[in-house]
N, C-alpha and C. Protein backbone atom coordinates (compact mmCIF):
# COMPACT_ATOMS: atom_id res chain seq x y z
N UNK A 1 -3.13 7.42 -14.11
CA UNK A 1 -1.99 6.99 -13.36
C UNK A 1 -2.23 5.53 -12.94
N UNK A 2 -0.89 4.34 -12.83
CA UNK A 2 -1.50 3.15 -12.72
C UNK A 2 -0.49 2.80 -11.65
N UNK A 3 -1.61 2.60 -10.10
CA UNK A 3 -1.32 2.38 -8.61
C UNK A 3 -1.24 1.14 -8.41
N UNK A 4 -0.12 0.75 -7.99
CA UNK A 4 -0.26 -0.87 -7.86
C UNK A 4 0.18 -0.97 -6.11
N UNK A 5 -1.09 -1.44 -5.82
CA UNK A 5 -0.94 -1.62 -4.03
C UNK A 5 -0.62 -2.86 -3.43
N UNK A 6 0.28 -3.35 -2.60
CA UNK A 6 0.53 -4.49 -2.11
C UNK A 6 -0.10 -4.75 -0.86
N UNK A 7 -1.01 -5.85 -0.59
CA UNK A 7 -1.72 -6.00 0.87
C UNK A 7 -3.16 -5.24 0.24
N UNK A 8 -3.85 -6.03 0.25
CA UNK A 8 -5.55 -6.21 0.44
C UNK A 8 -6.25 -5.93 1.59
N UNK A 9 -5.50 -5.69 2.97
CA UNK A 9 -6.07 -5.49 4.10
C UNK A 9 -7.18 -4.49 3.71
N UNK A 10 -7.15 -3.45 5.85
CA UNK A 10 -8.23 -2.47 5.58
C UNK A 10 -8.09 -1.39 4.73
N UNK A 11 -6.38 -0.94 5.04
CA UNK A 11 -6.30 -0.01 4.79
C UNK A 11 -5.80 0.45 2.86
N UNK A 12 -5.28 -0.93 2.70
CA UNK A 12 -4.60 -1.30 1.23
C UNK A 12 -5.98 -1.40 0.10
N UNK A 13 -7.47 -2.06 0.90
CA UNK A 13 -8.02 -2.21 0.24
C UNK A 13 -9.23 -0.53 -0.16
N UNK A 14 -9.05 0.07 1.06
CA UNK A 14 -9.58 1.36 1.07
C UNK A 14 -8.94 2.21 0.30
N UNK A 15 -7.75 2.27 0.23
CA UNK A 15 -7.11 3.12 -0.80
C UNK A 15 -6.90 3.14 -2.44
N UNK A 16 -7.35 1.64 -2.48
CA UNK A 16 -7.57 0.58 -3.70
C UNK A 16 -9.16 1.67 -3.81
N UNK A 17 -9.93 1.25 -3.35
CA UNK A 17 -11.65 1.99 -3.53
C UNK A 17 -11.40 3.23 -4.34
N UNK A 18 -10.69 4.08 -3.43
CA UNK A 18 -10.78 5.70 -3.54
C UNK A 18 -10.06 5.94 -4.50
N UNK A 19 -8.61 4.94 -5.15
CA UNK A 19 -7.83 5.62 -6.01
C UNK A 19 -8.85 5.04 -7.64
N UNK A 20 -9.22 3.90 -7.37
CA UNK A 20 -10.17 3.35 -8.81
C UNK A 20 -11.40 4.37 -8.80
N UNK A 21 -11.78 5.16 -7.68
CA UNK A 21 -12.85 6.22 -8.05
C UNK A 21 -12.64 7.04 -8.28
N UNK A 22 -11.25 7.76 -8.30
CA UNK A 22 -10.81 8.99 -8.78
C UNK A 22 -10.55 8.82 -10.22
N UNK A 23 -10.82 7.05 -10.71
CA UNK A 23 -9.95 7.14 -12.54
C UNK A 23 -8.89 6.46 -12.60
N UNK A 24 -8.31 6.04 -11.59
CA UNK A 24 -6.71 5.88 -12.11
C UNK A 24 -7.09 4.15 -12.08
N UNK A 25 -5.96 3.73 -12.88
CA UNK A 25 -5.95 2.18 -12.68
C UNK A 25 -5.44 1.50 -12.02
N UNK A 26 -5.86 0.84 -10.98
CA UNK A 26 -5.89 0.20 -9.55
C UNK A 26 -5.23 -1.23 -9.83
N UNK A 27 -3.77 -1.48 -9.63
CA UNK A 27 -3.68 -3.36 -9.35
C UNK A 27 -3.51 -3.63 -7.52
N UNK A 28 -3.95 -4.61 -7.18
CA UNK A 28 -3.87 -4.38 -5.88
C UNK A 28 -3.09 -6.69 -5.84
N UNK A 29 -1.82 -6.70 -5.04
CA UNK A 29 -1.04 -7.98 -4.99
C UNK A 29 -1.52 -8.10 -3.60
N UNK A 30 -1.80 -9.26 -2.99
CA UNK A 30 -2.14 -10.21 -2.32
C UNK A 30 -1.89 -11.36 -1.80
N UNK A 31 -1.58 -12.12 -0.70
CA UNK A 31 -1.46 -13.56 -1.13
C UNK A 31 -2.16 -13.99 -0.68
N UNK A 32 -3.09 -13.70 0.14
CA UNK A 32 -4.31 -14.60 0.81
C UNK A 32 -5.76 -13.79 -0.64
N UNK A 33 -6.04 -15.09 -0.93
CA UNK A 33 -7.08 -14.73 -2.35
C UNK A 33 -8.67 -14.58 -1.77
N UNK A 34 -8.73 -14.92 -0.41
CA UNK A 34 -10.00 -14.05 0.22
C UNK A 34 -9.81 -12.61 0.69
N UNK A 35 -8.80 -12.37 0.80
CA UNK A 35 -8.63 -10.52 0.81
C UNK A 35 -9.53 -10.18 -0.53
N UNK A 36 -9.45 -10.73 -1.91
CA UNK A 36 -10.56 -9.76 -2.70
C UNK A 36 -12.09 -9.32 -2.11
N UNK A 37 -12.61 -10.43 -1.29
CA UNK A 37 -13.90 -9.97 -1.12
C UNK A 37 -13.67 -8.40 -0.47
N UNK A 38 -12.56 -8.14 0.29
CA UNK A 38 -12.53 -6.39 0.92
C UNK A 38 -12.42 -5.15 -0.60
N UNK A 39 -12.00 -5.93 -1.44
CA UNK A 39 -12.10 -4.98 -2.95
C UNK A 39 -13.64 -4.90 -3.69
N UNK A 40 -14.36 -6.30 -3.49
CA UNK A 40 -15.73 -6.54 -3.88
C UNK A 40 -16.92 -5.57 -3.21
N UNK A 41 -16.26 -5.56 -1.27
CA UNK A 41 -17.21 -4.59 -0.93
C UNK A 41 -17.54 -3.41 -1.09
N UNK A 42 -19.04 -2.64 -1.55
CA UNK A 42 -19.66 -2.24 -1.47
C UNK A 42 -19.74 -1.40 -2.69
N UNK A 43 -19.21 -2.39 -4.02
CA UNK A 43 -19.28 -2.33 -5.48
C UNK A 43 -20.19 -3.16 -6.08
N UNK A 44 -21.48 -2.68 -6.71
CA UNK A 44 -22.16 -3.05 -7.12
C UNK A 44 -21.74 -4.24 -8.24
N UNK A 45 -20.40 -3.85 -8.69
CA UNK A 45 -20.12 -5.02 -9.76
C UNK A 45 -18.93 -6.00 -9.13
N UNK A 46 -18.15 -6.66 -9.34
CA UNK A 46 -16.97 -7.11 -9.20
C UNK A 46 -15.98 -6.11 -8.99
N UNK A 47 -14.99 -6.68 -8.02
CA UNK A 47 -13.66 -5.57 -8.54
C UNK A 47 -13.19 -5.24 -10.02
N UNK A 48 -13.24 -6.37 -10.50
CA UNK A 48 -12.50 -6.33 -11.94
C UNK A 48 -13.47 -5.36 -13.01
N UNK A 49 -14.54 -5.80 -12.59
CA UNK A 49 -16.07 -5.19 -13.22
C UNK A 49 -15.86 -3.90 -13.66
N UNK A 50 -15.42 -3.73 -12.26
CA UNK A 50 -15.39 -1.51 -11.56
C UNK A 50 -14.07 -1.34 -12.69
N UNK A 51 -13.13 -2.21 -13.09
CA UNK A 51 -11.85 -1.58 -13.46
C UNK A 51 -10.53 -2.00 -12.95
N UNK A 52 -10.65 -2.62 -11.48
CA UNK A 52 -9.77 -3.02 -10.67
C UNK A 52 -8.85 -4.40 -11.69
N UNK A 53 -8.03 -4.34 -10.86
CA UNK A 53 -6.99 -6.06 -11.10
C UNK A 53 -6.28 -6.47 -10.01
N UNK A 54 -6.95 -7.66 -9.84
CA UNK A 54 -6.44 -8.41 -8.45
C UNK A 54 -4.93 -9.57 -8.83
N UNK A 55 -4.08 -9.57 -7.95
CA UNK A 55 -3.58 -10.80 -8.11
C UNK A 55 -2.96 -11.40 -7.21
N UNK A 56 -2.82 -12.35 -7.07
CA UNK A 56 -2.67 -13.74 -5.61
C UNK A 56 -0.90 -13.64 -5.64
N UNK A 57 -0.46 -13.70 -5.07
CA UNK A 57 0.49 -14.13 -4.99
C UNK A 57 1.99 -13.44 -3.41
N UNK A 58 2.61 -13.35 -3.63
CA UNK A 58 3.75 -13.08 -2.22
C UNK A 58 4.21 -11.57 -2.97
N UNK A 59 4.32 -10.64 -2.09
CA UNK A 59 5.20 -10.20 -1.88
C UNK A 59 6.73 -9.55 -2.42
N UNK A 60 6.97 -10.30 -1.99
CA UNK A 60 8.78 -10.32 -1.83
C UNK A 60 8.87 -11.28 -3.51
N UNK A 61 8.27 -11.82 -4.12
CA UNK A 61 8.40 -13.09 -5.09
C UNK A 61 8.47 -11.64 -6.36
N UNK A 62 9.54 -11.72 -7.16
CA UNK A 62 9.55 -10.87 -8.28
C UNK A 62 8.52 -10.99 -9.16
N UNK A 63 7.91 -12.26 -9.84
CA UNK A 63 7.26 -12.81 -10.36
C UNK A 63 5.67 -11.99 -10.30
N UNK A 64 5.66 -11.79 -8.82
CA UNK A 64 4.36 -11.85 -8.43
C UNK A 64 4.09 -9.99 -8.97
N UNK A 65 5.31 -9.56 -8.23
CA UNK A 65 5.06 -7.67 -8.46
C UNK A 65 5.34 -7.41 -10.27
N UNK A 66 6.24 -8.61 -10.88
CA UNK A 66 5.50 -8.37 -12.06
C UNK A 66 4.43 -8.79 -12.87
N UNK A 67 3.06 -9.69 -12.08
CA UNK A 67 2.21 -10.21 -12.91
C UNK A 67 1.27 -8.55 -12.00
N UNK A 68 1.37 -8.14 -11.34
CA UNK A 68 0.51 -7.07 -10.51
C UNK A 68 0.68 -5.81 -11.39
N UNK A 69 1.97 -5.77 -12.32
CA UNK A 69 2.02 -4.82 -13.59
C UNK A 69 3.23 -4.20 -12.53
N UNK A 70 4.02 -4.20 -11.69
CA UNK A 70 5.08 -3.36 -11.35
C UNK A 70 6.14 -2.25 -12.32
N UNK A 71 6.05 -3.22 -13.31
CA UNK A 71 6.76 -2.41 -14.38
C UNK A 71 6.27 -1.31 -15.08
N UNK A 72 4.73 -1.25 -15.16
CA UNK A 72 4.07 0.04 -15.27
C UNK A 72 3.54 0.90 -14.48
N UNK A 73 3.88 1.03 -13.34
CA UNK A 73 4.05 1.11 -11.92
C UNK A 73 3.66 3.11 -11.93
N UNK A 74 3.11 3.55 -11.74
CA UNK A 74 3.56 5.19 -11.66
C UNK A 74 3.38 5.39 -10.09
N UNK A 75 2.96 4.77 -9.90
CA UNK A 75 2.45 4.78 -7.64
C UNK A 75 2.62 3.64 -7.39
N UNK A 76 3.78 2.88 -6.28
CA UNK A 76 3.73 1.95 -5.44
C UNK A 76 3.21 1.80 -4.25
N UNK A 77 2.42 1.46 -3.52
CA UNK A 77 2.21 1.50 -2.11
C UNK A 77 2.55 0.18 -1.27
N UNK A 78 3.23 0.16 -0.54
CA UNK A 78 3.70 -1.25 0.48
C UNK A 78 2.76 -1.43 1.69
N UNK A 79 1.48 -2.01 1.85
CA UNK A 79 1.22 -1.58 2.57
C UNK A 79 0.39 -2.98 3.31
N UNK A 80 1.33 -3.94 3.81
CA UNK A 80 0.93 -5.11 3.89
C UNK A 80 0.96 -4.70 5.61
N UNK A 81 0.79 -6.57 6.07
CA UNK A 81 0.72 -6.04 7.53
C UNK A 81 2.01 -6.16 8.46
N UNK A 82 2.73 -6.59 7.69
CA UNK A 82 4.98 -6.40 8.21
C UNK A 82 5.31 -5.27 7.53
N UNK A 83 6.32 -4.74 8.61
CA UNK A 83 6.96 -3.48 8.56
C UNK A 83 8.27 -4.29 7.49
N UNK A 84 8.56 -5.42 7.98
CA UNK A 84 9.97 -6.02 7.18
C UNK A 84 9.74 -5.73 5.66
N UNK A 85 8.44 -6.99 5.42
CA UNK A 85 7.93 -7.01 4.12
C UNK A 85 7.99 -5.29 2.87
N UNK A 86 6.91 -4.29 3.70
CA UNK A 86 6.68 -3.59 3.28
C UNK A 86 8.00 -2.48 3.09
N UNK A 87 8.70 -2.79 3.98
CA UNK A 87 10.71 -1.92 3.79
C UNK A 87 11.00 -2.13 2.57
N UNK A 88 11.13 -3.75 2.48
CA UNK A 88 11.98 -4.59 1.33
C UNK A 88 11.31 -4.57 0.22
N UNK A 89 9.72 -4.45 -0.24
CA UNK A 89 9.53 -4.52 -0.79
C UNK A 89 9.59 -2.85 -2.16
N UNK A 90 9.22 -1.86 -1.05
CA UNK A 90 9.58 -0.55 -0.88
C UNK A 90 10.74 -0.41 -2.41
N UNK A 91 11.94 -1.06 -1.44
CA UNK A 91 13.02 -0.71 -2.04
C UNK A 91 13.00 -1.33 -3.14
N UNK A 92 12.45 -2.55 -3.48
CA UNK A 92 12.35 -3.11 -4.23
C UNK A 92 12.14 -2.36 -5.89
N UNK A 93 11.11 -1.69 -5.66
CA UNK A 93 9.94 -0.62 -6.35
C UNK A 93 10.89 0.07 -6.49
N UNK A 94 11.39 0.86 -5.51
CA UNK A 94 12.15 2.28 -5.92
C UNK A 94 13.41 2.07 -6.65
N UNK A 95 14.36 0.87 -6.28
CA UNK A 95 16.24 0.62 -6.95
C UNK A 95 15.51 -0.22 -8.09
N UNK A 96 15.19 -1.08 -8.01
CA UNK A 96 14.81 -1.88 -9.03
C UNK A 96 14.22 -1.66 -10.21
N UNK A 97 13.08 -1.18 -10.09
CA UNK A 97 12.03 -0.92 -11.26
C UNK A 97 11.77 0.61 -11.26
N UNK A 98 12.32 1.04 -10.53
CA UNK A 98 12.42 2.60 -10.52
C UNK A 98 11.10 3.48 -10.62
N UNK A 99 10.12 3.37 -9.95
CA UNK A 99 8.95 3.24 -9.41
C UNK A 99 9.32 4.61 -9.15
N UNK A 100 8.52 5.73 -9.93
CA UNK A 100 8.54 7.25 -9.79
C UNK A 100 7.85 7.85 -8.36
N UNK A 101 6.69 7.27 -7.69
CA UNK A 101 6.12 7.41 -6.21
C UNK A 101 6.41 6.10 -5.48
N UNK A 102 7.03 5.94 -4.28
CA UNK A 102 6.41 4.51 -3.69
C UNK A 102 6.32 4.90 -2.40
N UNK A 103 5.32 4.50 -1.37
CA UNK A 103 5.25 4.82 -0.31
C UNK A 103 5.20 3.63 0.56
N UNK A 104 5.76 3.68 1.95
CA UNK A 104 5.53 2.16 2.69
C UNK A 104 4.76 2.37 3.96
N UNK A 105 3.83 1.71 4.15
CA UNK A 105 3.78 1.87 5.88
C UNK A 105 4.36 1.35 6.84
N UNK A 106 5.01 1.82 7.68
CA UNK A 106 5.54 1.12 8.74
C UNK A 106 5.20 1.56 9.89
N UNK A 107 4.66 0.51 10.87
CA UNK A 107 4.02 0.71 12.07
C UNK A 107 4.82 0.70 13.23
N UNK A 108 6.67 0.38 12.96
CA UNK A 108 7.40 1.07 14.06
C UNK A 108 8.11 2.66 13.48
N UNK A 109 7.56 3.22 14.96
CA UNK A 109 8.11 4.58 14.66
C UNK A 109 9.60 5.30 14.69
N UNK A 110 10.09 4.32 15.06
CA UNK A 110 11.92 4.25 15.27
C UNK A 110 12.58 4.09 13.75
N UNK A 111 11.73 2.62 13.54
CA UNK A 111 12.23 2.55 11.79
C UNK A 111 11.61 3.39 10.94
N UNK A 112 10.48 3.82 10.89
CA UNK A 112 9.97 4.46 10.15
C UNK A 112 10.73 5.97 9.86
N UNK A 113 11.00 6.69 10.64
CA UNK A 113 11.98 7.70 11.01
C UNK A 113 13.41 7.55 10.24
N UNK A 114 13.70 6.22 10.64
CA UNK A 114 15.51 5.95 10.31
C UNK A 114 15.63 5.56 8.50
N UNK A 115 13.97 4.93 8.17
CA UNK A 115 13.92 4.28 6.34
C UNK A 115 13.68 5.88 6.00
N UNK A 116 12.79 6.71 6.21
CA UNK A 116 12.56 8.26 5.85
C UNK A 116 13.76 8.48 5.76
N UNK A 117 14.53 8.92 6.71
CA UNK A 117 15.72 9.67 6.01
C UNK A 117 16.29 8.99 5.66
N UNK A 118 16.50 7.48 5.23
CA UNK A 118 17.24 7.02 3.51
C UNK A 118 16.60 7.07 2.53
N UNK A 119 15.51 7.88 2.64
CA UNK A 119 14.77 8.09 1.28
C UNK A 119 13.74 7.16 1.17
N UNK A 120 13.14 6.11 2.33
CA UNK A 120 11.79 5.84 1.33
C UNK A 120 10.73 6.81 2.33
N UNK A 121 9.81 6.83 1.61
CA UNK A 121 8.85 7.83 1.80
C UNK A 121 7.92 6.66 2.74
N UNK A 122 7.60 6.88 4.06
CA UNK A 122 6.86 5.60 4.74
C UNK A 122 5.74 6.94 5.31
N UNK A 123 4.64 5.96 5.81
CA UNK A 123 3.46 6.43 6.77
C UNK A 123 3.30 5.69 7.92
N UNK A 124 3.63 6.71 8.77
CA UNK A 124 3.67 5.43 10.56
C UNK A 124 2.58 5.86 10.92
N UNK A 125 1.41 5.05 10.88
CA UNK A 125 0.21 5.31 11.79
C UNK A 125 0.64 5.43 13.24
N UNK A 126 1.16 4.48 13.32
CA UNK A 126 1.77 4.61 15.47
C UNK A 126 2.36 6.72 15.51
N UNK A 127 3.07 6.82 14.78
CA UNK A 127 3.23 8.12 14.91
C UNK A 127 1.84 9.28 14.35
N UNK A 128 1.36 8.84 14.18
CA UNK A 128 0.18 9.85 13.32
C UNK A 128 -0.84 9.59 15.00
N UNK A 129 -0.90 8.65 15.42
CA UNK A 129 -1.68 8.27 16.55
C UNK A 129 -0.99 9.14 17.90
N UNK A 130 -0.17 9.01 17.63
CA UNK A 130 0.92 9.89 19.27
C UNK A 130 0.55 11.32 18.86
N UNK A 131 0.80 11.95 17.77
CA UNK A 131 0.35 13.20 17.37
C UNK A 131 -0.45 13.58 17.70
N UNK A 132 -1.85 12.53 17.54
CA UNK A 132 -3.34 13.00 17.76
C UNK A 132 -3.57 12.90 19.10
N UNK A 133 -2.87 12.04 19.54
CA UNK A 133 -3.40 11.80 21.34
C UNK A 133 -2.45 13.33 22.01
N UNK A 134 -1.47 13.94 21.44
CA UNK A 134 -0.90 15.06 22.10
C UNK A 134 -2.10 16.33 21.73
N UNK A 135 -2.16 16.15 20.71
CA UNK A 135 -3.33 17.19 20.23
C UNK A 135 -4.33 17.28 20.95
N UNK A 136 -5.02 16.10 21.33
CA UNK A 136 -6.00 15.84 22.33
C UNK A 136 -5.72 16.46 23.55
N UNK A 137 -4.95 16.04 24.30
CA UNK A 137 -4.48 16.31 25.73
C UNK A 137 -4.11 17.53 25.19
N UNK A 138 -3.52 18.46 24.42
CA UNK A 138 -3.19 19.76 24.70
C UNK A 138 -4.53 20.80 24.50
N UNK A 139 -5.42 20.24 23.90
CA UNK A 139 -6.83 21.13 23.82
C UNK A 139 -7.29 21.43 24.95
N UNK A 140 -7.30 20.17 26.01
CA UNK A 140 -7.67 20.22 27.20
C UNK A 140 -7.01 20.54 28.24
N UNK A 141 -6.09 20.58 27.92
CA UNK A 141 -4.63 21.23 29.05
C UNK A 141 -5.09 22.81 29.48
């Protein structure tokens, strides 16, 4: 399966790790080109070495999600550090290039809620966090 992740951060680049160790082929888009060293860590070879493909560029720029391979796309992930970015880009993947999985994160839980039920599939950590802190307090309740 070939995952193309947007955003190099912690969490973009961790999921980048785990999906190139399960086999599948990993592109991970970027625009700050020191985010690779978070793909480099704690791979004995290069990213590219391991299998990976990095590439520099924006976002939102068509250009860029098609040098990242968008068009062979079987998993999108949006998972930069704007909720805007990662919406638009989302949709981008899904109307556009018709991107069979795409998932976004969005870290407000109001929008995240309101883009879900138009159909994109998002992950709100802020809501995954309220969950766990109720879970918490109700163990001890």
């Amino acid at each position: 399966m070939f995952v193309l992740i947007v955003g190099a951060g912690r969490v973009g680049a961790a999921v980048a790790h785990s999906m190139l160790a399960q086999g599948h082929e990993v592109s991970v888009l970027d625009d700050d080109p020191l985010s690779h060293e978070r793909l480099d860590a704690g791979l004995s070879t290069s990213w590219e070495e391991a299998g990976g493909r990095f590439t520099v560029g924006q976002a939102i720029e068509i250009e860029a999600l098609r040098e990242a391979g968008i068009e062979d796309a079987d998993v999108f992930i949006a998972s930069t550090r704007g909720d805007n970015t990662n919406l638009v880009i989302a949709q981008v993947a899904q109307k556009r290039f018709a991107v069979h999985t795409v998932v976004a994160r969005v870290m407000d839980a109001a929008r995240a809620t309101w883009y879900a039920e138009q159909g994109v599939r998002t992950i709100c950590p802020t809501l995954q966090a309220i969950s766990m802190f109720e879970s918490a307090i109700a163990e001890v309740a």
